[in-house]
Protein backbone atom coordinates (compact mmCIF):
# COMPACT_ATOMS: atom_id res chain seq x y z
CA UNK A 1 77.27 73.08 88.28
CA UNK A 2 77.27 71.65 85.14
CA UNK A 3 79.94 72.75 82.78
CA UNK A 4 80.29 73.19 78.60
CA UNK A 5 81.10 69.59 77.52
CA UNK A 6 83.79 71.52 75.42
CA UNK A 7 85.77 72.49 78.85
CA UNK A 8 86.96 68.39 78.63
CA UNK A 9 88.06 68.60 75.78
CA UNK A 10 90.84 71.89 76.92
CA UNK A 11 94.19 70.81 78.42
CA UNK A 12 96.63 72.53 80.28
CA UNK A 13 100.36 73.15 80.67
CA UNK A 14 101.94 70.79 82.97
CA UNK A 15 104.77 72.95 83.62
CA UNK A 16 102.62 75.45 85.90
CA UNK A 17 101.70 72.30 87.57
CA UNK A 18 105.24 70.86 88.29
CA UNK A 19 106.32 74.41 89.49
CA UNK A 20 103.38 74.04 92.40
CA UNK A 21 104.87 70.53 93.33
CA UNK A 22 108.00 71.88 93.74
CA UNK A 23 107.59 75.65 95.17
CA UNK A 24 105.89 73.25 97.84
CA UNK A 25 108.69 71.26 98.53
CA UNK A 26 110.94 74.48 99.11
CA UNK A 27 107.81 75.35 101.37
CA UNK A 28 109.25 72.61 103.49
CA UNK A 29 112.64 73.43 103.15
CA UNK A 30 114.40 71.02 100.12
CA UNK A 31 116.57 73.03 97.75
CA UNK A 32 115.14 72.76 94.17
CA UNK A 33 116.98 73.22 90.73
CA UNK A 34 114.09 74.59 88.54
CA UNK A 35 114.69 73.45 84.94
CA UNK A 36 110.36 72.84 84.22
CA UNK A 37 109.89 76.52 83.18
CA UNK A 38 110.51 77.87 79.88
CA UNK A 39 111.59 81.52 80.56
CA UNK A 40 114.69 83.30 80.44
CA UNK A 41 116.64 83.69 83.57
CA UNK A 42 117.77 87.50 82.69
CA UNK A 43 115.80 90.81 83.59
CA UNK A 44 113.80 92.76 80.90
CA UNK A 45 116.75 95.47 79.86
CA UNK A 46 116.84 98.17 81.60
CA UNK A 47 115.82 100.72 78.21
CA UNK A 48 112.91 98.52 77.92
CA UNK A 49 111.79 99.17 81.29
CA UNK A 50 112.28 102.49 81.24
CA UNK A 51 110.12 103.09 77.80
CA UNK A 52 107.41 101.61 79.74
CA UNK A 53 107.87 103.61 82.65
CA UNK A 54 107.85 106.69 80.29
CA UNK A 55 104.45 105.35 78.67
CA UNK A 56 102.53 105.22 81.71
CA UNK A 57 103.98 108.57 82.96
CA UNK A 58 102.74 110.04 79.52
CA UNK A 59 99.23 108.48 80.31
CA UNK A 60 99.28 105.84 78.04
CA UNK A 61 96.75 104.16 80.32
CA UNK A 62 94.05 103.86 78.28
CA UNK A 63 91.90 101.40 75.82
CA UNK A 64 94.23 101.15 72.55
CA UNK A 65 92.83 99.75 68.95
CA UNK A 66 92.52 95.95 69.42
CA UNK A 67 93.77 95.16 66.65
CA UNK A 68 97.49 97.04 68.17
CA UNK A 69 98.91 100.37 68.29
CA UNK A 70 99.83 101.81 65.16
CA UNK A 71 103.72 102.90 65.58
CA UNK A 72 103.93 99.43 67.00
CA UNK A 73 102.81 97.36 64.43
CA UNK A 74 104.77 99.55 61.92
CA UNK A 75 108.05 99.07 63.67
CA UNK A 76 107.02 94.72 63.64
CA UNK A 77 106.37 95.90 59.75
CA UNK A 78 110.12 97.12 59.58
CA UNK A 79 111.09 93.49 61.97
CA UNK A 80 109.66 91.64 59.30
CA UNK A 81 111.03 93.09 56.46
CA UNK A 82 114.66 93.18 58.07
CA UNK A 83 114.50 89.47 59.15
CA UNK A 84 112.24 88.07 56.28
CA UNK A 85 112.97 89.83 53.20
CA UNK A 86 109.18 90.64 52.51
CA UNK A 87 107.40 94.30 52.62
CA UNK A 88 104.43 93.78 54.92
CA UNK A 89 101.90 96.25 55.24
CA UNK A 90 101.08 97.27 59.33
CA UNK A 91 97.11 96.11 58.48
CA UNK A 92 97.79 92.28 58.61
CA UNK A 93 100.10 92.36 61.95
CA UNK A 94 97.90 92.03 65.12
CA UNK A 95 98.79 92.51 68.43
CA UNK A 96 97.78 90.40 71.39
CA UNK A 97 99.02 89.93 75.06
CA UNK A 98 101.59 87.26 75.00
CA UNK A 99 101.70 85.21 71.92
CA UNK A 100 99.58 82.05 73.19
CA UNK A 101 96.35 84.37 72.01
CA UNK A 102 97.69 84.44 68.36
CA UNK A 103 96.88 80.33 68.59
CA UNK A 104 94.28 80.35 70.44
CA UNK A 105 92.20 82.94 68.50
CA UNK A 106 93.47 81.43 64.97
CA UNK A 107 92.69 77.79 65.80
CA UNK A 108 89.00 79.33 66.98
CA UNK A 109 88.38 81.27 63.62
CA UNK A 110 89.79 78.54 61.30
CA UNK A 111 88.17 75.41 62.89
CA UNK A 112 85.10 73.84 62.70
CA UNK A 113 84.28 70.68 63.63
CA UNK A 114 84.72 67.82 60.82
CA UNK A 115 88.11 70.07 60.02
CA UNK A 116 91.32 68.86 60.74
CA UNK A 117 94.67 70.00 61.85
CA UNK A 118 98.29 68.69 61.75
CA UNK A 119 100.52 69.11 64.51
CA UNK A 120 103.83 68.27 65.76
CA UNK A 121 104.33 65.52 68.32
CA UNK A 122 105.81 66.00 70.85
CA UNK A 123 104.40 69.89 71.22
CA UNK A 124 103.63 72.58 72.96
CA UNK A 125 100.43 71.80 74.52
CA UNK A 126 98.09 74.46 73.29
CA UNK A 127 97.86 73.25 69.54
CA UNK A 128 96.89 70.30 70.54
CA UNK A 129 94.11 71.50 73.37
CA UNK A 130 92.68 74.31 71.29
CA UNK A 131 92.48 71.88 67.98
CA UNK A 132 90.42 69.27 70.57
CA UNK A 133 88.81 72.22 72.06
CA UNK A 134 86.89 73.50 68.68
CA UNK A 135 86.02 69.85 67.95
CA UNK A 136 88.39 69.49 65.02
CA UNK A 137 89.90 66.34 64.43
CA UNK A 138 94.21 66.65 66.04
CA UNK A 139 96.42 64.68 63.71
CA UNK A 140 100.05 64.42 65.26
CA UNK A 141 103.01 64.39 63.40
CA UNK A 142 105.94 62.38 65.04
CA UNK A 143 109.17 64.06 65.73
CA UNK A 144 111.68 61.51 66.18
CA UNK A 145 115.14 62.09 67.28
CA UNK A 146 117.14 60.49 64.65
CA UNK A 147 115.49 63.29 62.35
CA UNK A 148 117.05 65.51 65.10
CA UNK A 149 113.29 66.17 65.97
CA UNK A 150 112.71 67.48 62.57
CA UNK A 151 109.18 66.31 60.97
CA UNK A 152 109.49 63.34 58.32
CA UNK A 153 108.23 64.96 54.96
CA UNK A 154 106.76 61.86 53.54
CA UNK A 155 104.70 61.02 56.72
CA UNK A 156 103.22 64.40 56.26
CA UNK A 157 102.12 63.64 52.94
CA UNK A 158 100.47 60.82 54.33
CA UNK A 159 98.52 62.75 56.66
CA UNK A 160 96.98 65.19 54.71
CA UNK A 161 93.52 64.60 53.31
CA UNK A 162 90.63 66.85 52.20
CA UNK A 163 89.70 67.97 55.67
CA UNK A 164 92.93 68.87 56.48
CA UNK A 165 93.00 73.17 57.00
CA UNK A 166 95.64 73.38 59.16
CA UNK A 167 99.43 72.32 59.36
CA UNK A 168 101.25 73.80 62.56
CA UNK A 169 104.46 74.09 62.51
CA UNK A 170 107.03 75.40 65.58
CA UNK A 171 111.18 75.98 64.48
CA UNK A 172 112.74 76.25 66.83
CA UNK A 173 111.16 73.96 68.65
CA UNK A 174 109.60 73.21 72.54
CA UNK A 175 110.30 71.14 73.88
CA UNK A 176 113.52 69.60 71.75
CA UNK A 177 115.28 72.64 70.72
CA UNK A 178 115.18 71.16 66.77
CA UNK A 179 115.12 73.53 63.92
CA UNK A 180 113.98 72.80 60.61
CA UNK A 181 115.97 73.20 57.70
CA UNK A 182 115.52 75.07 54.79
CA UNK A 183 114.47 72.36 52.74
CA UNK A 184 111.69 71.24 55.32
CA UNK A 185 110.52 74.68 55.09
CA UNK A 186 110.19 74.68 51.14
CA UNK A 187 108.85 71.31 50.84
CA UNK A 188 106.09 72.32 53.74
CA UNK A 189 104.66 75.46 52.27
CA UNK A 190 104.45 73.46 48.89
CA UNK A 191 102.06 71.25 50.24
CA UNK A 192 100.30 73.80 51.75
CA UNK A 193 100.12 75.42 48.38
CA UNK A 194 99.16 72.25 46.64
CA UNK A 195 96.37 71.20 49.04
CA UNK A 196 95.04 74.87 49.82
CA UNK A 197 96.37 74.56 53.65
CA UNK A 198 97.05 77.20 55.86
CA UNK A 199 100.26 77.30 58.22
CA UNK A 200 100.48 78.53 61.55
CA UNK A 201 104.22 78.91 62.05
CA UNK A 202 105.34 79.79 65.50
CA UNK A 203 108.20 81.17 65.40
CA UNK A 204 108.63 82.68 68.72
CA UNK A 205 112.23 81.72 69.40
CA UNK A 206 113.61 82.68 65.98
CA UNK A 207 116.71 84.70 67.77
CA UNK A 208 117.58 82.11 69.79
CA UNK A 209 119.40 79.82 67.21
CA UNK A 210 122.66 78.26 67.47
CA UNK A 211 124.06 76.50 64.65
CA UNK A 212 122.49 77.50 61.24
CA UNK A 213 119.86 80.08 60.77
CA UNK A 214 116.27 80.74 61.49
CA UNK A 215 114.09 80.56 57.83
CA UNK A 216 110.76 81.17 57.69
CA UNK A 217 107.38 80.33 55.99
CA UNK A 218 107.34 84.42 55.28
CA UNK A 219 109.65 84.31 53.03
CA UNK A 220 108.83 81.75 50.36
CA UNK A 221 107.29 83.32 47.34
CA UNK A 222 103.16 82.96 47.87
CA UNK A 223 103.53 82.25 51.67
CA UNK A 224 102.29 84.92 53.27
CA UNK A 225 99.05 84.75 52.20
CA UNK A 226 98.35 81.17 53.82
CA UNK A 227 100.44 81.94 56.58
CA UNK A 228 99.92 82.57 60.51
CA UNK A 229 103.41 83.62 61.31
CA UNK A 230 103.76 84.03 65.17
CA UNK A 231 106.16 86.07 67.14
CA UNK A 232 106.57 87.67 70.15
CA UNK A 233 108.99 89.40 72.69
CA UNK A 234 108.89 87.16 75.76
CA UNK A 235 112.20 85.20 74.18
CA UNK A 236 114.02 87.51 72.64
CA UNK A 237 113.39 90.12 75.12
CA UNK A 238 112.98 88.37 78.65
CA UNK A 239 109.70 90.12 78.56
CA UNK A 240 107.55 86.84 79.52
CA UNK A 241 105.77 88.65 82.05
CA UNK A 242 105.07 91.19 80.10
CA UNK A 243 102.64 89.11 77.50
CA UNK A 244 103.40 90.99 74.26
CA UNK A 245 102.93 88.79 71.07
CA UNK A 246 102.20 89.53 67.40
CA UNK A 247 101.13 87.50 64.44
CA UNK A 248 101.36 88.59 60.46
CA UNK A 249 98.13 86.80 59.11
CA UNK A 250 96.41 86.85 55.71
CA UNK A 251 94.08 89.42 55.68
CA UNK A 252 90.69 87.45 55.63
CA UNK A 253 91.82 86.07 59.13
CA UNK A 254 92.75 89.75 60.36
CA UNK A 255 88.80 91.09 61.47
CA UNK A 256 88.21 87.42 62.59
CA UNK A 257 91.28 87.43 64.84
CA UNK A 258 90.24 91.40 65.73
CA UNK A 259 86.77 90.30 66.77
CA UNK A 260 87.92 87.69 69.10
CA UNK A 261 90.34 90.11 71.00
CA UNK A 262 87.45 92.67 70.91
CA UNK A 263 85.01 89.59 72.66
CA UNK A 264 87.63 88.49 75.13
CA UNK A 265 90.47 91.34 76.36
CA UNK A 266 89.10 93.97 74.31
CA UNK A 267 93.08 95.08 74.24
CA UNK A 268 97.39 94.91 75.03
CA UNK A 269 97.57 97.54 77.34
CA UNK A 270 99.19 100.04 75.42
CA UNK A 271 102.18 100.92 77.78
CA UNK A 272 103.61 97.27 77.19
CA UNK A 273 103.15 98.04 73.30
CA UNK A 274 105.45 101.27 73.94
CA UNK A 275 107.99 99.28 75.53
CA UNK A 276 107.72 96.49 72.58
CA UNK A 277 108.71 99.79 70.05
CA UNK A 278 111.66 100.52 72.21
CA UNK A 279 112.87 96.56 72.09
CA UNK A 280 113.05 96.60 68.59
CA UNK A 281 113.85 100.05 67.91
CA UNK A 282 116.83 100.40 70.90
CA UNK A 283 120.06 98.38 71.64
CA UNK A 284 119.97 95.15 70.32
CA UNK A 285 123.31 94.09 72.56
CA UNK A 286 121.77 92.07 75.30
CA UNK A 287 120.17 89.59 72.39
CA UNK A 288 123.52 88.43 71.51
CA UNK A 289 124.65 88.34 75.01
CA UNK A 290 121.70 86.20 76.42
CA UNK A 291 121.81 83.21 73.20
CA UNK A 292 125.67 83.02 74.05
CA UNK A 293 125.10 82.51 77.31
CA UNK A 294 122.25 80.09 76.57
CA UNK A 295 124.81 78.44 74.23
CA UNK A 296 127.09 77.86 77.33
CA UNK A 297 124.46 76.33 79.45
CA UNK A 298 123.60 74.39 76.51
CA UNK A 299 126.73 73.01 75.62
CA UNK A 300 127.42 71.95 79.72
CA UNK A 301 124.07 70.23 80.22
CA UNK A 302 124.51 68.18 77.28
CA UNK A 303 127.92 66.72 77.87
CA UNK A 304 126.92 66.60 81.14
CA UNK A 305 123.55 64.46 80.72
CA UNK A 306 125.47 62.39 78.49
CA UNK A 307 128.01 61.19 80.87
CA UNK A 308 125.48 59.79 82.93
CA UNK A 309 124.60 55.96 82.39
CA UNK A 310 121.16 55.50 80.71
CA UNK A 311 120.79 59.00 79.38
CA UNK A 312 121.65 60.02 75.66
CA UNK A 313 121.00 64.10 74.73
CA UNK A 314 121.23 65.32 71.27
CA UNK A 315 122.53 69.03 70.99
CA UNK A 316 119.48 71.39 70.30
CA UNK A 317 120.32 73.75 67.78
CA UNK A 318 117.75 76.15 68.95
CA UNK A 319 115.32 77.40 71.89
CA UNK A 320 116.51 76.93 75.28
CA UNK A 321 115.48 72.87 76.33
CA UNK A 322 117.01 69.60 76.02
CA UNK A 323 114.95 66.26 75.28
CA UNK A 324 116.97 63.45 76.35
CA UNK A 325 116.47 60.43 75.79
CA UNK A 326 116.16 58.25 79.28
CA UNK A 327 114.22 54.83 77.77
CA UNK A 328 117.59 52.75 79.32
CA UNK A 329 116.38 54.07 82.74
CA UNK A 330 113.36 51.32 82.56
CA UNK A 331 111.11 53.68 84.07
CA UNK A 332 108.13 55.71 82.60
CA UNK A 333 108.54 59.62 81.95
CA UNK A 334 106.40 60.72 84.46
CA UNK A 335 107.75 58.15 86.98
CA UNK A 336 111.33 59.55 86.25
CA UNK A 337 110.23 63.13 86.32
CA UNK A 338 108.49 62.56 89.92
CA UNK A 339 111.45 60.52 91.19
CA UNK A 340 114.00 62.73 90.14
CA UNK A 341 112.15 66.09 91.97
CA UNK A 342 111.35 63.86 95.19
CA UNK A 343 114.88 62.20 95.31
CA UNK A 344 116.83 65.06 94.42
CA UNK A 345 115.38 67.96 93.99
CA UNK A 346 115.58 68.58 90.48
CA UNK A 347 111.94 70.14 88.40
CA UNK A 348 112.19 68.91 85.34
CA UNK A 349 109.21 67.64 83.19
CA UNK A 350 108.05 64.29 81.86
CA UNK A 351 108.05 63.92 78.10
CA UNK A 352 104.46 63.24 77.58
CA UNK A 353 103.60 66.50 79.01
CA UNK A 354 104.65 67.75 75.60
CA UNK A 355 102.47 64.77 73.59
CA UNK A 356 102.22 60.88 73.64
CA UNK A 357 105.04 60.89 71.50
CA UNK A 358 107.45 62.47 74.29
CA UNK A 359 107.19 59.04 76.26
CA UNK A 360 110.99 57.94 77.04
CA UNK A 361 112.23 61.17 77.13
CA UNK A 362 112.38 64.72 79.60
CA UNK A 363 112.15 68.60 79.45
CA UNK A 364 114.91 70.09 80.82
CA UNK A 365 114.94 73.86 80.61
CA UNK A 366 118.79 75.68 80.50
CA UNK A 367 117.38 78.92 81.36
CA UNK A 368 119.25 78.72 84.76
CA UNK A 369 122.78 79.76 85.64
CA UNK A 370 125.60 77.50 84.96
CA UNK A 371 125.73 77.22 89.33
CA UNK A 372 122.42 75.45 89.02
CA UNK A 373 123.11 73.25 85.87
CA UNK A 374 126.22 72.10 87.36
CA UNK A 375 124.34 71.23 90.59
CA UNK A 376 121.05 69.67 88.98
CA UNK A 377 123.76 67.49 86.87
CA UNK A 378 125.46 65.46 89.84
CA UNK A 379 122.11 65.41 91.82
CA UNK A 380 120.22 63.32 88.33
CA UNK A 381 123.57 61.45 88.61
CA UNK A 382 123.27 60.43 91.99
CA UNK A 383 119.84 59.49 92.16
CA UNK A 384 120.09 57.58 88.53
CA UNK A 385 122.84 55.63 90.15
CA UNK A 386 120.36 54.53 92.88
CA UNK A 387 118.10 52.84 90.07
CA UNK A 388 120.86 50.04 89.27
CA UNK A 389 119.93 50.23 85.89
């Protein structure tokens, strides 16, 4: 069979990948610490559940609009305004199953080839595979840790030319856990505004923010207009499984981005779009609860990664990873990664899984009990002591 020549051009997510290795390994019979997946540890609450339960008994079974159920996309309306300070009208939010869609169908409306797109380096992989994937030109953007993985404005300049249509953007971030600062934000969407650039800001862990706040493209006076912002509930909500996402977009990209859903999953199933009213219409208690205890795990993973000789961790002021640094190790990211799940049993992932630009450093996800993080800390300190660095 002979495929699309586009298919080589479409990556992955190495994390799925990892997870195989090492479910296989517990196959065997090794005890694993999984910090490769990027999902909160806690259960869906239990009111969240229940609203869905309640939807499906009430036969909300059916096709929906594509574009998302009404009372939903008014209550994300209401989110906005609350967390933004903007009055959005329900007609520009679209809702898709899990938020990945919200790139993958914008990248695919705004891209042609001869376009191109800037990106943050290291990333999540899908800007850069769907940018590659419509045959637009991927420019990365270094994030470098002594910006505390925040993007260097003036190399940004640099980058942008005529064919740039795209600037991607992702605070706070995977896989480092930096947030941009207000200032970033400001002097971002005036280039955009300058050079007639439209953002996709993914903001999909804006609740889960440590020191400082969470500010958005959204906000800024003449923003939303050239702005994809990108939400979701998987996060906040521990609804992963669940896929519900959401997007605000400019309204020429709305019956583009409508189309696509229409061509592909025609719909959200409407009982998870029930249960997404009750998360952000019900208690709001176990949001506070979960980032605290994130900001626990955070806080003992980073002293403990830096005790260890070789390994340096900045303190990620948001998300729920840490990026340290391991160059002193003398081996490559993906050698380390592979060692350290082989010799002790610890899934963590390499870097430049997350970009070229991730080379000398890991992905280490805290969304694991304290137990585990305690345990995954004196096994990467045993078997880094081995390396007689």
């Amino acid at each position: 069979m002979e495929l699309s020549s586009k298919m080589a051009r479409l990556g992955t997510e190495t994390a799925f990948k990892v997870l195989a290795q090492a479910q296989a390994l517990e196959a065997k019979g090794v005890d694993v610490v999984h910090l490769e997946i990027g999902e909160p540890d806690f259960d869906t609450p239990r009111n969240i559940r229940d609203a869905c339960a309640d939807a499906m008994n009430k036969g909300h079974t059916h096709y929906c609009n594509s574009q998302g159920i009404l009372p939903l996309r008014v209550e994300i309306a209401k989110e906005i305004e609350r967390t933004r300070g903007v009055s959005v009208d329900p007609s520009r939010i679209i809702v898709t199953p899990g938020a990945k869609p919200i790139m993958f169908y914008s990248i695919l409306a705004l891209l042609d080839e001869g376009d191109e797109a800037i990106y943050p380096n290291p990333l999540f992989p899908i800007y850069e595979s769907m940018i590659n994937f419509t045959g637009a030109k991927a420019i990365p953007i270094p994030l470098r840790e002594e910006l505390e993985f925040r993007l260097d404005i003036d190399e940004l300049k640099s980058k942008i030319t005529p064919r740039t249509k795209l600037i991607i953007v992702n605070s706070p971030h995977n896989p480092t856990g930096g947030v941009l600062e207000k200032d970033d934000i400001h002097s971002i969407a005036e280039l955009a505004q300058k050079h007639n650039i439209i953002v996709l800001s993914d903001e999909v862990y804006e609740h889960i923010i440590y020191e400082g706040e969470h500010y958005s493209f959204g906000s800024l006076p003449g923003m939303l207009d050239r702005t994809i912002l990108l939400s979701g509930f998987s996060k906040t909500y521990a609804m992963t499984g669940w896929r519900l996402g959401y997007a605000v977009m400019p309204p020429e990209l709305v019956d583009p981005v409508v189309r696509l859903i229409v061509n592909s999953v025609s719909c959200t199933p409407a009982f998870t779009q029930y249960a997404g009213i009750e998360a952000l219409t019900g208690p709001q208690d176990s949001v506070p609860r979960m980032v605290n205890e994130f900001k626990k795990r955070r806080d003992l993973i980073v002293e403990g990664l830096n005790k260890i000789p070789g390994i340096t961790c900045l303190l990620p002021k948001g998300a729920f990873y840490v990026f340290p640094n391991v160059k002193k190790l003398g081996m490559g990211s993906k050698q380390l990664a592979n060692y350290l799940l082989e010799e002790a049993g610890v899934a963590t992932l390499s870097g430049t899984d997350f970009g070229s630009y991730g080379e000398g450093y890991l992905r280490l996800s805290y969304a694991t009990s304290l137990e585990n993080l305690e345990k995954a800390l004196e096994r990467i300190n045993t078997a880094v002591a081995k390396l007689k660095i």
